[in-house]
Structures are given as structure tokens and as C-alpha cells.
C-alpha atoms as a PDB file:
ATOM      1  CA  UNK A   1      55.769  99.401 100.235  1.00  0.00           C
ATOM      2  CA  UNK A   2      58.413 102.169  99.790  1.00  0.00           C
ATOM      3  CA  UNK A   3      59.740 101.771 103.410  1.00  0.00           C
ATOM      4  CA  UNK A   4      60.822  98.146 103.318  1.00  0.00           C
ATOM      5  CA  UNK A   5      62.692  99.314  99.702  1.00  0.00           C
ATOM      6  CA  UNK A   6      64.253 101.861 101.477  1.00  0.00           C
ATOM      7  CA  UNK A   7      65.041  99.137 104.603  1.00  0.00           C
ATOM      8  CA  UNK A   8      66.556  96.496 102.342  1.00  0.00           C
ATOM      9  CA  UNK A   9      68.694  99.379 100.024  1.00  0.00           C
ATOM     10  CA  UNK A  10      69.856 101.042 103.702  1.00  0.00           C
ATOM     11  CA  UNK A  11      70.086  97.296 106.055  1.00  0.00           C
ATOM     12  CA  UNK A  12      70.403  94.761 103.676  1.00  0.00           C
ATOM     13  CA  UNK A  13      71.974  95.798 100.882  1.00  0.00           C
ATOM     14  CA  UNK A  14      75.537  96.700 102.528  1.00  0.00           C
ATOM     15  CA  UNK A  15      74.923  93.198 104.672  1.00  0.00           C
ATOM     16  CA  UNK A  16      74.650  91.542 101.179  1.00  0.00           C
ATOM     17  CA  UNK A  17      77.244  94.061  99.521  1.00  0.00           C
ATOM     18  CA  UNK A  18      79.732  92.910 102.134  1.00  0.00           C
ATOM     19  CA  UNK A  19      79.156  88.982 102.277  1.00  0.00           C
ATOM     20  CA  UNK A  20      80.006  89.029  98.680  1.00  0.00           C
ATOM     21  CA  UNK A  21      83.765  91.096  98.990  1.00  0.00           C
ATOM     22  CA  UNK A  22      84.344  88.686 102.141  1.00  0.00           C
ATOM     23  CA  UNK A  23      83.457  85.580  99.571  1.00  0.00           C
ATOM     24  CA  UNK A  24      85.765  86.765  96.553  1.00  0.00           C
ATOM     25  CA  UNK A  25      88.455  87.326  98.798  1.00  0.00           C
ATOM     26  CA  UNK A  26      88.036  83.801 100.578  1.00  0.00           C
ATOM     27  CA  UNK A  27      87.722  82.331  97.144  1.00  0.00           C
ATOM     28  CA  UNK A  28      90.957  84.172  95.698  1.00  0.00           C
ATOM     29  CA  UNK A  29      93.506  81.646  94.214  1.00  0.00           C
ATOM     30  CA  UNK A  30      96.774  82.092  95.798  1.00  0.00           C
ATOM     31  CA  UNK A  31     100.169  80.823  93.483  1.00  0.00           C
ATOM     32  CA  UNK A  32     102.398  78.742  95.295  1.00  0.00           C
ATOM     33  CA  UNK A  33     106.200  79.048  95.258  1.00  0.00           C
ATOM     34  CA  UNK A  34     106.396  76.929  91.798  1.00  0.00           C
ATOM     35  CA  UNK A  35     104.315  78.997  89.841  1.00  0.00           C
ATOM     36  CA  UNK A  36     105.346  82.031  91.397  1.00  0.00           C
ATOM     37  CA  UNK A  37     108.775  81.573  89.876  1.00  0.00           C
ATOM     38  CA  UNK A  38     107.628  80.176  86.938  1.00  0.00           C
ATOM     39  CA  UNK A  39     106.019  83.809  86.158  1.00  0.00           C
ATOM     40  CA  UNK A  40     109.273  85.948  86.987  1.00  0.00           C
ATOM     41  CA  UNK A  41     110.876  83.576  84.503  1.00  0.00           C
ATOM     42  CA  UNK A  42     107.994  84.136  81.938  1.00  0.00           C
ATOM     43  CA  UNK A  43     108.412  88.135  82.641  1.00  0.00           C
ATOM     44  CA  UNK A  44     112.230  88.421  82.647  1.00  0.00           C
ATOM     45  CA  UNK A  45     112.320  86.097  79.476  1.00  0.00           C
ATOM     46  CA  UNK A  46     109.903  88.612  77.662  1.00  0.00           C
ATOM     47  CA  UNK A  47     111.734  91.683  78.348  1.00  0.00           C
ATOM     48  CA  UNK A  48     115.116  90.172  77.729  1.00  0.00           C
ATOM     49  CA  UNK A  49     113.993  89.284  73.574  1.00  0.00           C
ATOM     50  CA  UNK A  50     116.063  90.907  71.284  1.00  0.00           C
ATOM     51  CA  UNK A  51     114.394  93.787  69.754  1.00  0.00           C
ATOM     52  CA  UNK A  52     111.771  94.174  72.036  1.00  0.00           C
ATOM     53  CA  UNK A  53     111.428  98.334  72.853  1.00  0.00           C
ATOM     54  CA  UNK A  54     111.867  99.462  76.727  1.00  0.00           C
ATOM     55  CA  UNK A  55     110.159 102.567  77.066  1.00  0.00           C
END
């Protein structure tokens, strides 16, 4: 019993660990040019407001 734990925590588990970081980063949304510029404009126009504090 405790050696196929200790097979699927030592073989398995980094198999399974990795299949999941390869599927978030396949899944990761990437912005396109519009929106992309669409946040700088959203940034610059919230630290340009009068009386907002730069530290």
C-alpha cells in the first residue's frame, strides 16, 4: 500500500503537477493591439487626475 503512495507522490504527481502549468499557460488570454492600448490610456489617464499623490 505505502509503495504505490510513494510511486504516485514521486512519478505521477510531477507528471500531473506539470500537465497542469503546460494547460494554464496554453489557456492564458493574450490582449490584442486594441485593448492593449486601451489600458495605457486607462493607466496614463489615472495618473494624470488632478490631485492624485505620486509617491
Amino acid at each position: 500500500m505505502s509503495t504505490e503512495l510513494w510511486f504516485f507522490a514521486v512519478a505521477i504527481g510531477p507528471v500531473l503537477l506539470g500537465g497542469a502549468i503546460v494547460y494554464a499557460l496554453m489557456r492564458r488570454r493574450r490582449i490584442n493591439p486594441v485593448e492593449d492600448m486601451r489600458r495605457e490610456e486607462a493607466v496614463r489617464d489615472l495618473y494624470d487626475k488632478p490631485g492624485s499623490r505620486s509617491r
